[in-house]
C-alpha atoms as a PDB file:
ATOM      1  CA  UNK A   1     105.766  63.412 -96.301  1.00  0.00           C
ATOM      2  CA  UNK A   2     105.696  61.082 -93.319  1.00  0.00           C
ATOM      3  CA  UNK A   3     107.870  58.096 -92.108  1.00  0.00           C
ATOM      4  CA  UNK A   4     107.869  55.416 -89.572  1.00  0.00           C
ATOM      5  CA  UNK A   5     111.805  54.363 -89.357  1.00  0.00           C
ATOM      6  CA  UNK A   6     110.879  52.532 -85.981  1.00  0.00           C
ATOM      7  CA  UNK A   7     108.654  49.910 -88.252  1.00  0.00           C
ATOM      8  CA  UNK A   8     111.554  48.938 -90.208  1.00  0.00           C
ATOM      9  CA  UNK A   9     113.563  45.366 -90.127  1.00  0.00           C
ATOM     10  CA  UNK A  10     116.720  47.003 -89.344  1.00  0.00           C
ATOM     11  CA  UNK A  11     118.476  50.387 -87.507  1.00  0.00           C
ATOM     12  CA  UNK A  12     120.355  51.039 -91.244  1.00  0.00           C
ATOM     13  CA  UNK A  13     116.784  50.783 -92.800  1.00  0.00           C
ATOM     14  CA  UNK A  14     115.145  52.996 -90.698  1.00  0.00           C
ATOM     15  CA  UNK A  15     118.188  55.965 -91.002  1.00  0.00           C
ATOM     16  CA  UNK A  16     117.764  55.079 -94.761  1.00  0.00           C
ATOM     17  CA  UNK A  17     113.842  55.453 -94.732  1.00  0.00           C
ATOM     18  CA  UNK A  18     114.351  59.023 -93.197  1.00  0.00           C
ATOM     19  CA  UNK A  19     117.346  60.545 -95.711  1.00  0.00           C
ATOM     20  CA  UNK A  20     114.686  59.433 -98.525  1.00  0.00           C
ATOM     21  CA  UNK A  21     111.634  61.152 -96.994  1.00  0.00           C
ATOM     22  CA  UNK A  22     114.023  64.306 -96.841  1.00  0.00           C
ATOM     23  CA  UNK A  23     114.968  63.757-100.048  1.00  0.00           C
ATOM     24  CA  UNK A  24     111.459  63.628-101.485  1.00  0.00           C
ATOM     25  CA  UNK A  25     110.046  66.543 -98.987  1.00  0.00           C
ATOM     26  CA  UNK A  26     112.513  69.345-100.829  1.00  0.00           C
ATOM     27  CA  UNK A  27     112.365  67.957-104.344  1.00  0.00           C
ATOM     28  CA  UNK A  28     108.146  68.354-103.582  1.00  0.00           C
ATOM     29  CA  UNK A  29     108.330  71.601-101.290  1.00  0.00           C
ATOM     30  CA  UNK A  30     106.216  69.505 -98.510  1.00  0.00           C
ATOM     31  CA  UNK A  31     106.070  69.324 -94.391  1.00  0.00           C
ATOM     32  CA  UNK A  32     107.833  66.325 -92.727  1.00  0.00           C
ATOM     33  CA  UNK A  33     105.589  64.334 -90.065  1.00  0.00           C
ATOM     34  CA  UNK A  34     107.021  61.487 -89.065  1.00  0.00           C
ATOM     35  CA  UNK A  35     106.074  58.902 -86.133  1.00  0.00           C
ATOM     36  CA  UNK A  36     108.711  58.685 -84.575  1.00  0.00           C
ATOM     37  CA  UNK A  37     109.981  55.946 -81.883  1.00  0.00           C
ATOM     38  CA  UNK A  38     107.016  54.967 -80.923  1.00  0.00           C
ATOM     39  CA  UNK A  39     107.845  52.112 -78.957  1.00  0.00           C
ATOM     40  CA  UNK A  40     108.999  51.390 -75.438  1.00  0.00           C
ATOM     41  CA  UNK A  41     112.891  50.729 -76.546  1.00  0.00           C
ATOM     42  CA  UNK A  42     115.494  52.959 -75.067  1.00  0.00           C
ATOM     43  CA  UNK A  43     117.074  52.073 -78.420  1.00  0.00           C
ATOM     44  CA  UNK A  44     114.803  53.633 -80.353  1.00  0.00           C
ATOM     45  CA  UNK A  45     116.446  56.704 -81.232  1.00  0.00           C
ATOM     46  CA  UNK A  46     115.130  57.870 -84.853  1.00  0.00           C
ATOM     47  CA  UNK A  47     114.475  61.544 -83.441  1.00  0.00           C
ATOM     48  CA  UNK A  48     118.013  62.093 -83.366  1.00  0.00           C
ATOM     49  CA  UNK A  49     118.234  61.448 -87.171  1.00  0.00           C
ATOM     50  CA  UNK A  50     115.520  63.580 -87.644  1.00  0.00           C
ATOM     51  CA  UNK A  51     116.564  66.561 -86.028  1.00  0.00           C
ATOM     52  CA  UNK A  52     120.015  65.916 -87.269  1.00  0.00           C
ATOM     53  CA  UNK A  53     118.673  65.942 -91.029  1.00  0.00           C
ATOM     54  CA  UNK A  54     116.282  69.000 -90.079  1.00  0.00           C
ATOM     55  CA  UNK A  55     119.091  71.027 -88.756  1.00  0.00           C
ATOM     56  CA  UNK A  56     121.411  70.086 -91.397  1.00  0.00           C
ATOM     57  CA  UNK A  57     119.106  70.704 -94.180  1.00  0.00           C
ATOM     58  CA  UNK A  58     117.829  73.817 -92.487  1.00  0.00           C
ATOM     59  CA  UNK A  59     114.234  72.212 -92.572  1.00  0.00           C
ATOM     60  CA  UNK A  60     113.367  72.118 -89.283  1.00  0.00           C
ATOM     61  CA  UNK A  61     110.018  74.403 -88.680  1.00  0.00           C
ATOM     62  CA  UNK A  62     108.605  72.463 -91.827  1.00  0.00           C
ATOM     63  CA  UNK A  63     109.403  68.552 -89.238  1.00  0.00           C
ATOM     64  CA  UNK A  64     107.581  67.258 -86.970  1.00  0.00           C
ATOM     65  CA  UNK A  65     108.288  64.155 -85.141  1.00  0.00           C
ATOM     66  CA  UNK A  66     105.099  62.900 -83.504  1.00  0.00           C
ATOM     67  CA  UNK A  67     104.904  60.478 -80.654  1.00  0.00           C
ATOM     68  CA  UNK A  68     108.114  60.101 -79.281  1.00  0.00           C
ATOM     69  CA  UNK A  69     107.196  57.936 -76.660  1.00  0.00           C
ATOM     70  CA  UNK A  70     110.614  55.691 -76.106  1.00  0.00           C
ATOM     71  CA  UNK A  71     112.114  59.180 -75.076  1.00  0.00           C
ATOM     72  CA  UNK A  72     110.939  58.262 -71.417  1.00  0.00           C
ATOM     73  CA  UNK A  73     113.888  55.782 -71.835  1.00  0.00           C
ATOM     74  CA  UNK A  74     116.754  57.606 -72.652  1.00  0.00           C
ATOM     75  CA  UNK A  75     119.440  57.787 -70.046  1.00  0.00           C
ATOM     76  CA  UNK A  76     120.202  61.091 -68.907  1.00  0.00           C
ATOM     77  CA  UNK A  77     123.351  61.553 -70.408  1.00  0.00           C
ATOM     78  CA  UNK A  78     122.185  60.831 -73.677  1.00  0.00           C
ATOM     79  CA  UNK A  79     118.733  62.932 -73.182  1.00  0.00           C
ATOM     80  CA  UNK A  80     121.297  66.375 -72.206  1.00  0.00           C
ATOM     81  CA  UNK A  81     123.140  65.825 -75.886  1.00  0.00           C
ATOM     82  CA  UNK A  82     119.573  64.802 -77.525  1.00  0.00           C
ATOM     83  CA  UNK A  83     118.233  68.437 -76.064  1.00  0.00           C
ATOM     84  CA  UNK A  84     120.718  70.365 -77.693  1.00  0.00           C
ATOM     85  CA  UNK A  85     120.467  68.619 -80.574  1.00  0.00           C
ATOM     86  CA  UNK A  86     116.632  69.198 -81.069  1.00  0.00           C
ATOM     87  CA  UNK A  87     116.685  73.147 -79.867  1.00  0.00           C
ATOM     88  CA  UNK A  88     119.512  73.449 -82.801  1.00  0.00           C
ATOM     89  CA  UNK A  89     117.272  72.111 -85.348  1.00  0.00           C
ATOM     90  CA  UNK A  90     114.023  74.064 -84.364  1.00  0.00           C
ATOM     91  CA  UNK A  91     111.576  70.663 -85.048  1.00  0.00           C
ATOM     92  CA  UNK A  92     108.458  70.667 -83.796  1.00  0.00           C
ATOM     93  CA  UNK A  93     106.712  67.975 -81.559  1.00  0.00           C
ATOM     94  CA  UNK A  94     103.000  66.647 -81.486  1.00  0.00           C
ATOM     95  CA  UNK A  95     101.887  64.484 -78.679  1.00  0.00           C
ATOM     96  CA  UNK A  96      98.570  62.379 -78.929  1.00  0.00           C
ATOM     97  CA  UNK A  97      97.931  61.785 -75.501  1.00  0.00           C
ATOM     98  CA  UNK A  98      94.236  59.861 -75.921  1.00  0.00           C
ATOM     99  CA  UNK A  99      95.487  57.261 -78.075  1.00  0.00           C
ATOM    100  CA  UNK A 100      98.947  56.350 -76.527  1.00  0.00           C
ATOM    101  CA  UNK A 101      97.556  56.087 -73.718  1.00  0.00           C
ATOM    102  CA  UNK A 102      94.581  52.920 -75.267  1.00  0.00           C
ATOM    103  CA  UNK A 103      97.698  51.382 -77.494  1.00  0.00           C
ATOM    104  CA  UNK A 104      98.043  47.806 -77.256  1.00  0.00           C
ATOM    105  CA  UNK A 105     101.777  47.772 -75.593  1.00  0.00           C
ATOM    106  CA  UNK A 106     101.549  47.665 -72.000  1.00  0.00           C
ATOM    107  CA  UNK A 107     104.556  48.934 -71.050  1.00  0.00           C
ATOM    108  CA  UNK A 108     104.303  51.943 -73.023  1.00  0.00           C
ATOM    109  CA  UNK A 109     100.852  52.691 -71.466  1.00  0.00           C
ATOM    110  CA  UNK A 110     102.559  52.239 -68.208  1.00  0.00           C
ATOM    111  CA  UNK A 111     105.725  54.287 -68.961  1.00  0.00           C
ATOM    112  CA  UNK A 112     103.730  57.266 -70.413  1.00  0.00           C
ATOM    113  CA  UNK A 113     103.876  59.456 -67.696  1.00  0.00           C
ATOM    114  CA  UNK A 114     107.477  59.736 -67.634  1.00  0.00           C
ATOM    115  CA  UNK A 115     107.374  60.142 -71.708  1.00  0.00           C
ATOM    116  CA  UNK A 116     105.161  63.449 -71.077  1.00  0.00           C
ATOM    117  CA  UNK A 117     107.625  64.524 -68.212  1.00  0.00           C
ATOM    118  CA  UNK A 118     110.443  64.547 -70.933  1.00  0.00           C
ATOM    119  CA  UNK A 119     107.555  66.593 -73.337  1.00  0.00           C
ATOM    120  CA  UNK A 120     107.408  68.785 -70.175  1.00  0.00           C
ATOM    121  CA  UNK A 121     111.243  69.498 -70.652  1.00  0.00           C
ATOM    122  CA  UNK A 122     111.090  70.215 -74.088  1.00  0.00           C
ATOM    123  CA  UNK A 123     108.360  73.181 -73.167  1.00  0.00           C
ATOM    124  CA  UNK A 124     110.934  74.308 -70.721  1.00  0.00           C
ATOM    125  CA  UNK A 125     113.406  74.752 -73.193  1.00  0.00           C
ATOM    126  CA  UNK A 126     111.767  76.493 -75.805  1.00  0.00           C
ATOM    127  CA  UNK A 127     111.439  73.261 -78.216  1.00  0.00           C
ATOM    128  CA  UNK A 128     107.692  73.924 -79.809  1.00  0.00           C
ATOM    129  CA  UNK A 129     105.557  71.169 -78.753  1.00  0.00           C
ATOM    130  CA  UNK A 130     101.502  70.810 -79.701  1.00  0.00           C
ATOM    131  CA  UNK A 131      98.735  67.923 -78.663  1.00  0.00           C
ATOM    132  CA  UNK A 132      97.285  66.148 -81.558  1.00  0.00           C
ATOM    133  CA  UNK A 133      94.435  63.645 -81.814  1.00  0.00           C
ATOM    134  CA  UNK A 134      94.919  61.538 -84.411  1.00  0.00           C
ATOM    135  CA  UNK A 135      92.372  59.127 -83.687  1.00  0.00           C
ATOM    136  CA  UNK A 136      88.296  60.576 -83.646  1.00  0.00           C
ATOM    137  CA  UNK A 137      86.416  57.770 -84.160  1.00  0.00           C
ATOM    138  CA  UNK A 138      87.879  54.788 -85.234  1.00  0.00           C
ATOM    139  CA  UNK A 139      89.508  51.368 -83.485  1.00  0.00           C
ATOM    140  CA  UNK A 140      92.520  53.114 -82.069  1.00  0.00           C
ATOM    141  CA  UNK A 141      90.082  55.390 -80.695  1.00  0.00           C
ATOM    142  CA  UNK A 142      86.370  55.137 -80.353  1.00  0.00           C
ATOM    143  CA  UNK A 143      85.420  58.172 -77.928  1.00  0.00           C
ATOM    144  CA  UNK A 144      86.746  60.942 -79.967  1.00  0.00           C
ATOM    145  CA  UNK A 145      84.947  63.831 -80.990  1.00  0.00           C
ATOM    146  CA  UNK A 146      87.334  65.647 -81.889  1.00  0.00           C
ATOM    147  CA  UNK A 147      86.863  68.593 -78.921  1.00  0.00           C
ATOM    148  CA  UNK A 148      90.333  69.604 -78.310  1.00  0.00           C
ATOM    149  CA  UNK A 149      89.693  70.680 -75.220  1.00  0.00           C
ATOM    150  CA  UNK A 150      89.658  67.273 -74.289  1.00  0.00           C
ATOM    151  CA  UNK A 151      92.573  66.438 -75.507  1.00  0.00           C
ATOM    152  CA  UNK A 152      94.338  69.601 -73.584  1.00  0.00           C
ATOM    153  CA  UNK A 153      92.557  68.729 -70.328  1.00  0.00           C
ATOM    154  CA  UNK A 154      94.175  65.097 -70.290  1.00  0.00           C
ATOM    155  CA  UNK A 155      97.867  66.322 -71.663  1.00  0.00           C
ATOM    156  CA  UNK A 156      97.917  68.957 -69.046  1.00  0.00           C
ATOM    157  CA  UNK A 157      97.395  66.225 -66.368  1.00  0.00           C
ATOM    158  CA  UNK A 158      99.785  64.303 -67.371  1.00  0.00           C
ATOM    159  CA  UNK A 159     102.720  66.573 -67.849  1.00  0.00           C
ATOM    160  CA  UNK A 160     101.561  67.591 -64.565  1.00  0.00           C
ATOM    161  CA  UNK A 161     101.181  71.268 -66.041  1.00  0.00           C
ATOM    162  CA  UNK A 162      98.717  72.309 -63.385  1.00  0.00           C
ATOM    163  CA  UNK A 163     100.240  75.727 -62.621  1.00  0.00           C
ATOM    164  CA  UNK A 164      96.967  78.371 -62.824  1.00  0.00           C
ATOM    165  CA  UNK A 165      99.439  79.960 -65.519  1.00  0.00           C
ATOM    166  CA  UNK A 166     100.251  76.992 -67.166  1.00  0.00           C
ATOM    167  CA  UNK A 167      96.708  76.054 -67.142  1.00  0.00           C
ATOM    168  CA  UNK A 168      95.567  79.396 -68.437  1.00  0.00           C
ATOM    169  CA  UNK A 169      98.462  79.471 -71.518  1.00  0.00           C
ATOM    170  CA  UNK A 170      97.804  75.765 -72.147  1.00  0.00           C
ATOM    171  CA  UNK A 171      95.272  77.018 -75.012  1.00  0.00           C
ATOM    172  CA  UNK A 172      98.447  77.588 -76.924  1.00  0.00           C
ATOM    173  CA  UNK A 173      99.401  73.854 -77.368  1.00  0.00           C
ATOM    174  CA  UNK A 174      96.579  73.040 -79.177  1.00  0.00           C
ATOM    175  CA  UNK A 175      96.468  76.876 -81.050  1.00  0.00           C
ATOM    176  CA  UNK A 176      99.314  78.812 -81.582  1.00  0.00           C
ATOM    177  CA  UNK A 177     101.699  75.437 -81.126  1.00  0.00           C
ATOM    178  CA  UNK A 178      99.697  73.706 -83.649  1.00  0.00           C
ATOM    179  CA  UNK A 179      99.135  76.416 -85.972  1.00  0.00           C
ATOM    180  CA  UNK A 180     103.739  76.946 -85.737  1.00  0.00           C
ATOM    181  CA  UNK A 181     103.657  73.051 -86.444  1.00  0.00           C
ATOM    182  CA  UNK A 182     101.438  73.512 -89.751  1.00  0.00           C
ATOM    183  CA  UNK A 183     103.065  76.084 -90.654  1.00  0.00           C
ATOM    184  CA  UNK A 184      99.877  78.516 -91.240  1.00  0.00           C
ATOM    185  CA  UNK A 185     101.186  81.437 -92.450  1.00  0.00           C
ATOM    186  CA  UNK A 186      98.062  83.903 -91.741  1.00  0.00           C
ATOM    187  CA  UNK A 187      96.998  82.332 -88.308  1.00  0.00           C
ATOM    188  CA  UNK A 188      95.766  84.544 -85.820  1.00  0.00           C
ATOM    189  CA  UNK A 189      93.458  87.645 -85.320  1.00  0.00           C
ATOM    190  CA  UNK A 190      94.962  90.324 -87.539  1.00  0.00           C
ATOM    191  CA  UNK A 191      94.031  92.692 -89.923  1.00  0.00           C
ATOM    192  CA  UNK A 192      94.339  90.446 -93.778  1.00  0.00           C
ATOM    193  CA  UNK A 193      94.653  86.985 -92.247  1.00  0.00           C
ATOM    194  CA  UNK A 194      91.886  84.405 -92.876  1.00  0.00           C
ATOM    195  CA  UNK A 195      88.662  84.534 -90.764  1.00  0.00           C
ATOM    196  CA  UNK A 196      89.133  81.173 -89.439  1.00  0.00           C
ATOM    197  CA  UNK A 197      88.555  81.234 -85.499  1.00  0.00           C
ATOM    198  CA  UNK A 198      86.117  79.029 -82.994  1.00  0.00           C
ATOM    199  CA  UNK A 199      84.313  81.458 -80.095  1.00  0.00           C
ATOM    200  CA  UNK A 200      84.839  80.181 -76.897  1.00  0.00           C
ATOM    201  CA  UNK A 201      82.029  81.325 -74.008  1.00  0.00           C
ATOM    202  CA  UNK A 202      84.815  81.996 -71.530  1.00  0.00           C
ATOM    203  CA  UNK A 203      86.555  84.385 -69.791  1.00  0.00           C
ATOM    204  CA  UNK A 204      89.917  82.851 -70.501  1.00  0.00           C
ATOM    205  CA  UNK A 205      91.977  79.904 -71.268  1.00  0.00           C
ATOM    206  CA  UNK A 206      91.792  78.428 -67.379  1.00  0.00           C
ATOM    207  CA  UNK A 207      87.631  79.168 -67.654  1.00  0.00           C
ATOM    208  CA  UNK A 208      87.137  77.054 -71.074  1.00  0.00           C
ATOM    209  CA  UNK A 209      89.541  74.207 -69.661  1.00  0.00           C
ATOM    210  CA  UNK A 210      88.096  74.078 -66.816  1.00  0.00           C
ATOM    211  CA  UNK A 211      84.171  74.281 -67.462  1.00  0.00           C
ATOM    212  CA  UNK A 212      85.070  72.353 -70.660  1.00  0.00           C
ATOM    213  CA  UNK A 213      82.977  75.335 -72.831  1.00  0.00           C
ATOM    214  CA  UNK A 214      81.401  74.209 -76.330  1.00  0.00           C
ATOM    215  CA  UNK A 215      82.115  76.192 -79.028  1.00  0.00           C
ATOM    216  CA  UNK A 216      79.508  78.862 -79.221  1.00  0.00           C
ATOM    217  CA  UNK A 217      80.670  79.766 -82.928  1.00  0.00           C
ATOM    218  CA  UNK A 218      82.574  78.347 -85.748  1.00  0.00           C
ATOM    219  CA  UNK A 219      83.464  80.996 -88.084  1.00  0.00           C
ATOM    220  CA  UNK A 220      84.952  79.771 -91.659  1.00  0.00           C
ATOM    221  CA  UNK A 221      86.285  82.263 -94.017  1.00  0.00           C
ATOM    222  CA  UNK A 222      83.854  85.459 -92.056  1.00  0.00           C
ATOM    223  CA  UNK A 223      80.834  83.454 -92.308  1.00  0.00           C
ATOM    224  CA  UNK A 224      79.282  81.479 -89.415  1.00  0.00           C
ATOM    225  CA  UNK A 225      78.837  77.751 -90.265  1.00  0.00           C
ATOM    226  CA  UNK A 226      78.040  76.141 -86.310  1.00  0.00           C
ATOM    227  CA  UNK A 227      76.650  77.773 -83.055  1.00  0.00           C
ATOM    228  CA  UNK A 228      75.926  76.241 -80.046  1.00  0.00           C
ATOM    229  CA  UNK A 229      73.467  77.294 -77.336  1.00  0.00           C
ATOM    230  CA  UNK A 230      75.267  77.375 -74.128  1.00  0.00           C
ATOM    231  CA  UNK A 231      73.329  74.710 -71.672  1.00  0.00           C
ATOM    232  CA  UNK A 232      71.430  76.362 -68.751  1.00  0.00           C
ATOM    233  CA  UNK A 233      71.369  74.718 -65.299  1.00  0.00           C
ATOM    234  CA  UNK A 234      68.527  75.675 -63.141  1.00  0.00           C
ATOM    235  CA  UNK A 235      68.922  74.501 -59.238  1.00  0.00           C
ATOM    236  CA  UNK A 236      66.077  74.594 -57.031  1.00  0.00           C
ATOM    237  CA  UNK A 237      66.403  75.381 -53.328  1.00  0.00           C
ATOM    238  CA  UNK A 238      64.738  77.730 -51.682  1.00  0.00           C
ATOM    239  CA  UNK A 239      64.206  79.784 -54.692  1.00  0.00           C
ATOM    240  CA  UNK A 240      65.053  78.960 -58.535  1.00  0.00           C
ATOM    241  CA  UNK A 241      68.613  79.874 -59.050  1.00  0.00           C
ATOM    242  CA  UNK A 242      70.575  79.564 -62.657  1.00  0.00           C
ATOM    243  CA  UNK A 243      74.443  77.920 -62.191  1.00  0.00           C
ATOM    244  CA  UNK A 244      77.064  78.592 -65.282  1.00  0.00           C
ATOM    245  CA  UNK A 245      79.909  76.828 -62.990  1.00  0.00           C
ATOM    246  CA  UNK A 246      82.119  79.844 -63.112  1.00  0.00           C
ATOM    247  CA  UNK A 247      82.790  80.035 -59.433  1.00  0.00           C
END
């Protein structure tokens, strides 16, 4: 079920909007994703309803409130109660950082940085938090290709998450994050969960970020369905010498 309260004519309409996606996500057993205050407007304070109903309803691993951006806005009084409020309810948070950062309001492009510092603090205290790319190939966004490697390599800039750890466990916001956010119930390598995994050609998370790997395979229920031959570079000095960038 998903829900954009910050679209609606009114404050009361919005609050209204959200009690009836509830409402409709337990009587059809679904996930809650809504878009939530995304808007520059300190005002815009829908995520408090949301965790409020999540936490009240005991639904909160199966919402996510995506976007977020008037956060950045929030005096700091108000942000310390907002905190507690959203570790209480256990919600989870998805941030598209390519196509905020192309939207059409100015002042949210130019505000962004401090809307991914607050995403920052929600890491810090234990409040699950994935990047999304809801936009491929399309108007909003038309560079996408839907390599989420990408996508980590600009978030981590811009949460300023450039720690060789935090680099090197950043894999989890777009894995183990996203896969707690979806609520996958088999995800991971384990003995009876689905074969569903990509095959990196890197010695860790900080190596595929870095060298921005392709995916050497795709693996689909056991079976191979993509491979990738990983590019050769060939410099010639003195003598022919291969490169693979690891150093």
């Amino acid at each position: 079920m998903g829900a954009i309260p910050h679209f609606e004519f009114t404050r009361e309409y919005g609050v209204e909007s959200l009690h009836k996606t509830f409402a409709l996500a337990q009587k059809y057993d679904r996930l809650i994703d809504v878009h939530c205050d995304e808007i520059d407007d300190e005002q815009s304070r829908f995520v408090e309803t949301v965790a409020a109903l999540a936490h009240h309803e005991g639904m909160g691993a199966r919402v996510t409130a995506s976007h977020t951006t008037a956060m950045h806005s929030y005096n700091g009084a108000y942000t310390s109660r907002l905190f507690r409020l959203l570790k209480m309810s256990g919600i989870n948070f998805v941030a598209n950082r390519w196509s905020i950062f192309i939207c059409k309001d100015v002042s949210i492009r130019i505000q962004n940085v401090a809307a991914s510092r607050a995403l920052k603090r929600c890491l810090e205290s234990g409040i699950n938090v994935c990047f999304g790319h809801d936009d491929v190939f399309d108007p909003w966004y038309p560079l996408g290709t839907a390599n989420m490697l990408q996508v980590l390599h600009m978030g981590l800039h811009v949460c300023q998450l450039m720690g060789y750890g935090q680099i090197n466990d950043g894999l989890n916001l777009i894995t183990h994050h996203s896969a707690r956010t979806l609520n996958l119930q088999d995800y991971g390598i384990a003995a009876g969960n689905s074969a569903n995994l990509i095959i990196l050609p890197a010695e860790n998370g900080f190596d595929a970020l870095r060298r921005q790997v392709p995916v050497r395979y795709s693996v689909r229920g056991g079976k191979v369905i993509a491979s990738t031959q990983p590019a050769q570079t060939t410099v010639y000095l003195e003598q022919p010498e291969a490169i693979d960038y690891k150093r």
